[in-house]
PDB file of N, CA and C in Angstrom:
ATOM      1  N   UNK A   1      21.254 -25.081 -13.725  1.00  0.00           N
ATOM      2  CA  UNK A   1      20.425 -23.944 -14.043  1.00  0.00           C
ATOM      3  C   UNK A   1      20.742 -22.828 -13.039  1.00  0.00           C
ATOM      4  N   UNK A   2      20.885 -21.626 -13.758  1.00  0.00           N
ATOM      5  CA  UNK A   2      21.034 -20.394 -12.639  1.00  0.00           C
ATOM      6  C   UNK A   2      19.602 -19.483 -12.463  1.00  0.00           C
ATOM      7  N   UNK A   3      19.516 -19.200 -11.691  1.00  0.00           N
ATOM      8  CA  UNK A   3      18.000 -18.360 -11.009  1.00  0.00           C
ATOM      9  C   UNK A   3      18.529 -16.866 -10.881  1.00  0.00           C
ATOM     10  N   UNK A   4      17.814 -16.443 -11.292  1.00  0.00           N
ATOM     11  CA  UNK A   4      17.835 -15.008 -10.391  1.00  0.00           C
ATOM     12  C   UNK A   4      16.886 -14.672 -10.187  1.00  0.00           C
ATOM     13  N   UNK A   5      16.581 -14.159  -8.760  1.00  0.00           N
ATOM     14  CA  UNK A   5      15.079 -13.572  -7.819  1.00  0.00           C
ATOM     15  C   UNK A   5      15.364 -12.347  -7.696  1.00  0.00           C
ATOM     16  N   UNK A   6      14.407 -11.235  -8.361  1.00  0.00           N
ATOM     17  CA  UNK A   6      14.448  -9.731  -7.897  1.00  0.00           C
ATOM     18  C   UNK A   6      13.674  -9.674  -6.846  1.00  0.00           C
ATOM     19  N   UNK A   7      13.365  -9.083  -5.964  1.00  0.00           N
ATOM     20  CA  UNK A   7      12.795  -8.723  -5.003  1.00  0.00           C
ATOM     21  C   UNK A   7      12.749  -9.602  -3.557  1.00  0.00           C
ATOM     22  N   UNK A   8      13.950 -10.343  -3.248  1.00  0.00           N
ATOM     23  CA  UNK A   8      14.088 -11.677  -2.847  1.00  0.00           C
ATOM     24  C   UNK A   8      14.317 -11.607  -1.228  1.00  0.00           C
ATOM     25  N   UNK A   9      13.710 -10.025  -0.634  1.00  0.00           N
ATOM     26  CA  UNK A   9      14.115  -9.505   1.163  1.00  0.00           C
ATOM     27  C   UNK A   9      12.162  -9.455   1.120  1.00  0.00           C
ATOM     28  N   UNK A  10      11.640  -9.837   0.449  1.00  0.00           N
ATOM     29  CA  UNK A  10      10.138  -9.245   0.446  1.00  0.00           C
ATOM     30  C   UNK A  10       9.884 -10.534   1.249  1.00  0.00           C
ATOM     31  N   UNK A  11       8.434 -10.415   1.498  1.00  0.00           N
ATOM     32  CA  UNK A  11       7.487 -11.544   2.199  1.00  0.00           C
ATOM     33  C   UNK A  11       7.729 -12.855   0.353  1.00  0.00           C
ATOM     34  N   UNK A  12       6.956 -12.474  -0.641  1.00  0.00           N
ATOM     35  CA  UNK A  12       6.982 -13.077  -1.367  1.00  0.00           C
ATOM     36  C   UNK A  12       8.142 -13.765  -2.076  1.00  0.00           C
ATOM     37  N   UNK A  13       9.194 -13.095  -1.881  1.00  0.00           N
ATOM     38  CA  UNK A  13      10.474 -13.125  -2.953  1.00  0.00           C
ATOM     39  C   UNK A  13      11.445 -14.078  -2.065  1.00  0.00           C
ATOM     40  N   UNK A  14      11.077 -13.809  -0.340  1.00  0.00           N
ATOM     41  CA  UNK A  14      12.188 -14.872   0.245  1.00  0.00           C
ATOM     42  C   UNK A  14      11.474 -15.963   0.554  1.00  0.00           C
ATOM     43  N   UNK A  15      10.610 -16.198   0.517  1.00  0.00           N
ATOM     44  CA  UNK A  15       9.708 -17.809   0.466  1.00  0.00           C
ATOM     45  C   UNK A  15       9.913 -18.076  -0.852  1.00  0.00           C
ATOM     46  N   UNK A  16       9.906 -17.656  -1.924  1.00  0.00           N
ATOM     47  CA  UNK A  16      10.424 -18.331  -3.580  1.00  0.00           C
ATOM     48  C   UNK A  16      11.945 -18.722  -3.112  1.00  0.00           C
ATOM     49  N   UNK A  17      12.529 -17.577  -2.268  1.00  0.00           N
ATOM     50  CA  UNK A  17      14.570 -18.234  -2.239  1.00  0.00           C
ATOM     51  C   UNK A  17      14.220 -19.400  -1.561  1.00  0.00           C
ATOM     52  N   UNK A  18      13.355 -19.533  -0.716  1.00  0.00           N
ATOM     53  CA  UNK A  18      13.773 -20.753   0.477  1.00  0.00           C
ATOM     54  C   UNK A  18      13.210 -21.733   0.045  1.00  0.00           C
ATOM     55  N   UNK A  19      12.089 -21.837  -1.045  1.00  0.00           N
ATOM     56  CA  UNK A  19      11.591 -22.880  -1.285  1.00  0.00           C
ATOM     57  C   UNK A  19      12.353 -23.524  -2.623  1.00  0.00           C
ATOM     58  N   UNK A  20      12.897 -22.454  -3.324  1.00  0.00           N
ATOM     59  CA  UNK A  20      14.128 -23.248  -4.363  1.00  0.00           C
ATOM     60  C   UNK A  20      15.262 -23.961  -3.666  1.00  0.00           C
ATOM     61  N   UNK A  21      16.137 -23.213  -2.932  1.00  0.00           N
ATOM     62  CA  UNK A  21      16.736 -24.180  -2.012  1.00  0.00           C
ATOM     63  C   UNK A  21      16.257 -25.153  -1.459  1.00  0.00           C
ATOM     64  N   UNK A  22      15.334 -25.369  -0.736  1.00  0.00           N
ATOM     65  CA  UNK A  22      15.257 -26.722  -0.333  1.00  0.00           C
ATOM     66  C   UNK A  22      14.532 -27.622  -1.542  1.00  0.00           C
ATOM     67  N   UNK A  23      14.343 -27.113  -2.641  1.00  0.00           N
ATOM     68  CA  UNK A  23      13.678 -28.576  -3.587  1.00  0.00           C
ATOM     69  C   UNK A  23      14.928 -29.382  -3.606  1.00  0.00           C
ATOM     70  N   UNK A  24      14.675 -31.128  -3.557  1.00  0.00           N
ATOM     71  CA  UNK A  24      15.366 -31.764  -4.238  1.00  0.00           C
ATOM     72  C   UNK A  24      15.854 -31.993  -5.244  1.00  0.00           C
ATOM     73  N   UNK A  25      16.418 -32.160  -5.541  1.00  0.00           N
ATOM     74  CA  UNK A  25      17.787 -32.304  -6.707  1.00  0.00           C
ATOM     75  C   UNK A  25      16.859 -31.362  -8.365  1.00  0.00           C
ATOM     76  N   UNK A  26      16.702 -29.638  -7.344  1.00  0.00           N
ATOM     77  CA  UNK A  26      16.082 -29.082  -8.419  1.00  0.00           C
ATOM     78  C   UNK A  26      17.452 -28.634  -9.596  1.00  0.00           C
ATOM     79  N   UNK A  27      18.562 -29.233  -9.722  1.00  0.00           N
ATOM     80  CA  UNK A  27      19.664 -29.035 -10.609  1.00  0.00           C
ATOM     81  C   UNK A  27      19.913 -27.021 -10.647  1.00  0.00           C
ATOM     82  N   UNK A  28      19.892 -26.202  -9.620  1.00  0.00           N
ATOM     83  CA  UNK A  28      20.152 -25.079  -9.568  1.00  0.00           C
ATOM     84  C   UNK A  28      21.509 -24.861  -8.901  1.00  0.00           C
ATOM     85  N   UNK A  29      22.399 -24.744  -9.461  1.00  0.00           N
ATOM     86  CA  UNK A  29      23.631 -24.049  -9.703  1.00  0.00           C
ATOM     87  C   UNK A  29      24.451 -23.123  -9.027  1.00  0.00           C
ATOM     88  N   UNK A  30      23.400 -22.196  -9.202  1.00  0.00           N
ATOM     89  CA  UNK A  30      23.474 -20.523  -8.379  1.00  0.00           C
ATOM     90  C   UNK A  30      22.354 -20.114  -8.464  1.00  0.00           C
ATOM     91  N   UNK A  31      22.070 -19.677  -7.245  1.00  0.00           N
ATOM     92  CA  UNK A  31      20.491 -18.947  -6.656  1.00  0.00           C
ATOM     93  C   UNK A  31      21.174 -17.377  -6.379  1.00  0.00           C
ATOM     94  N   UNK A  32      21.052 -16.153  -7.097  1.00  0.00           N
ATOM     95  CA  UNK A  32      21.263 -14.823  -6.846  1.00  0.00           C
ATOM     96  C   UNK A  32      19.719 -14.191  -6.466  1.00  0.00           C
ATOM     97  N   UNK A  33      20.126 -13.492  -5.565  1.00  0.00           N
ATOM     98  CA  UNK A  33      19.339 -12.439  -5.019  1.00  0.00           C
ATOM     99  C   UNK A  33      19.606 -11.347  -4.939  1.00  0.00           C
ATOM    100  N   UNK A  34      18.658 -10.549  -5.869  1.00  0.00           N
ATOM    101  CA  UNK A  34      18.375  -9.038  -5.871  1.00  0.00           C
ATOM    102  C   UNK A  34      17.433  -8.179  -5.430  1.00  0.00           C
ATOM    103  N   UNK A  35      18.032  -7.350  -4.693  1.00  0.00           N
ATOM    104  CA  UNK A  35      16.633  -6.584  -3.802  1.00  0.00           C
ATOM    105  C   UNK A  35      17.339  -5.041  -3.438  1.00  0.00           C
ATOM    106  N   UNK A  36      16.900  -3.781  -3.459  1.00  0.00           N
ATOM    107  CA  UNK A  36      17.045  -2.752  -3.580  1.00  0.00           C
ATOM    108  C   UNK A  36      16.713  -2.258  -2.055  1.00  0.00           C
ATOM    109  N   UNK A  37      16.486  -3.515  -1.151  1.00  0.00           N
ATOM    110  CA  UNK A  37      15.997  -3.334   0.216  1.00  0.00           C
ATOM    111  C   UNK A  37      15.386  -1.665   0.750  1.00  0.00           C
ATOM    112  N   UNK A  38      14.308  -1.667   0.089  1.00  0.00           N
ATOM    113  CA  UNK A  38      13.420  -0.300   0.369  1.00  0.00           C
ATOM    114  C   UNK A  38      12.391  -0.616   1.897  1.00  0.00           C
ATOM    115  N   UNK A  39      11.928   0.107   1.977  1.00  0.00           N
ATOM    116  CA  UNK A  39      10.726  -0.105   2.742  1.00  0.00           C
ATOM    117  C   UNK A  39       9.871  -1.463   3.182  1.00  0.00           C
ATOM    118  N   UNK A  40      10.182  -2.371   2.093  1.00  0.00           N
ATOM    119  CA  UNK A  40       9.602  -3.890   2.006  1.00  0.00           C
ATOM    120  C   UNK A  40      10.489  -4.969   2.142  1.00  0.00           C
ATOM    121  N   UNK A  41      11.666  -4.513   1.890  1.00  0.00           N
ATOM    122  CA  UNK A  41      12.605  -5.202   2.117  1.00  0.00           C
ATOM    123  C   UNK A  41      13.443  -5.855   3.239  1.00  0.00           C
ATOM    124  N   UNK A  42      13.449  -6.850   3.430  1.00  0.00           N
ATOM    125  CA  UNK A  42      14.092  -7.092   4.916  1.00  0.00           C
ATOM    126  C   UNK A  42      15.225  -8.305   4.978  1.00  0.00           C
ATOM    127  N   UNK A  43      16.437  -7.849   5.334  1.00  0.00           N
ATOM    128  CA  UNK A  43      17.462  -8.801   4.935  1.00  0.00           C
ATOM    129  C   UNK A  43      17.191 -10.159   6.202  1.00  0.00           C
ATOM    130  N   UNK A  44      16.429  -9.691   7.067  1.00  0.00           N
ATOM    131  CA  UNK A  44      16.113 -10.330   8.291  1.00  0.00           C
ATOM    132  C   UNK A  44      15.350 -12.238   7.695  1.00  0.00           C
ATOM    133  N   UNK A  45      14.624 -11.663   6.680  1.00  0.00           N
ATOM    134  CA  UNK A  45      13.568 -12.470   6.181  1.00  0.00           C
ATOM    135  C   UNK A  45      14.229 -13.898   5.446  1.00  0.00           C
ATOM    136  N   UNK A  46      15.737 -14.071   4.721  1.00  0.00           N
ATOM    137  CA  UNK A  46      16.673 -14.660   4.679  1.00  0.00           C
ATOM    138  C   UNK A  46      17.658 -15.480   5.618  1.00  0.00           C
ATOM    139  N   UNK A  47      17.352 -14.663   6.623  1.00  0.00           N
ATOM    140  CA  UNK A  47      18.762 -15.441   8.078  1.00  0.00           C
ATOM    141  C   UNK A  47      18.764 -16.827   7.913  1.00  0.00           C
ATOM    142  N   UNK A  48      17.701 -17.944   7.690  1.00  0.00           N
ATOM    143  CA  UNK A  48      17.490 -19.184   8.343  1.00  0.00           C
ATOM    144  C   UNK A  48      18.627 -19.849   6.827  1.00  0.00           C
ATOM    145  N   UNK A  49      18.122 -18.900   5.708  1.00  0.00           N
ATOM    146  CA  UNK A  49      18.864 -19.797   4.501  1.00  0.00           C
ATOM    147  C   UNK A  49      20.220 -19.219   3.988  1.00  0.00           C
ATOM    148  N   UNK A  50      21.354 -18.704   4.855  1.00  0.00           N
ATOM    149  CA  UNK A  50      22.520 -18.110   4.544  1.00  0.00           C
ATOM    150  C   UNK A  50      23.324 -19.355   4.432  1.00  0.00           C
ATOM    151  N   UNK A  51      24.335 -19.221   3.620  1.00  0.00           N
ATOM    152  CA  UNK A  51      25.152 -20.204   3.495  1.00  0.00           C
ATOM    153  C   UNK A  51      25.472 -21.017   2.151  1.00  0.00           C
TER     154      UNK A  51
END
């Protein structure tokens, strides 16, 4: 299964990336992240799950 997260540098949007990654054998494929990194956005909020 492929995911895509809009808003995924936010408080809300990078706790949805980090908590799909770590489910077990949630059969996801490719996890894309989209974010227009405005004002709310913070690429910072991602660091722990690069890779």
């Amino acid at each position: 299964m492929n995911v895509l997260v809009t808003g995924g540098c936010g408080f809300i949007g990078s706790n949805l990336v980090r908590y799909l990654l770590n489910l077990p054998e949630s059969g996801i494929g490719c996890l894309v992240n989209l974010d227009a990194l405005t004002y709310a956005g913070n690429p910072a909020n991602l660091r722990r799950g690069e890779g």
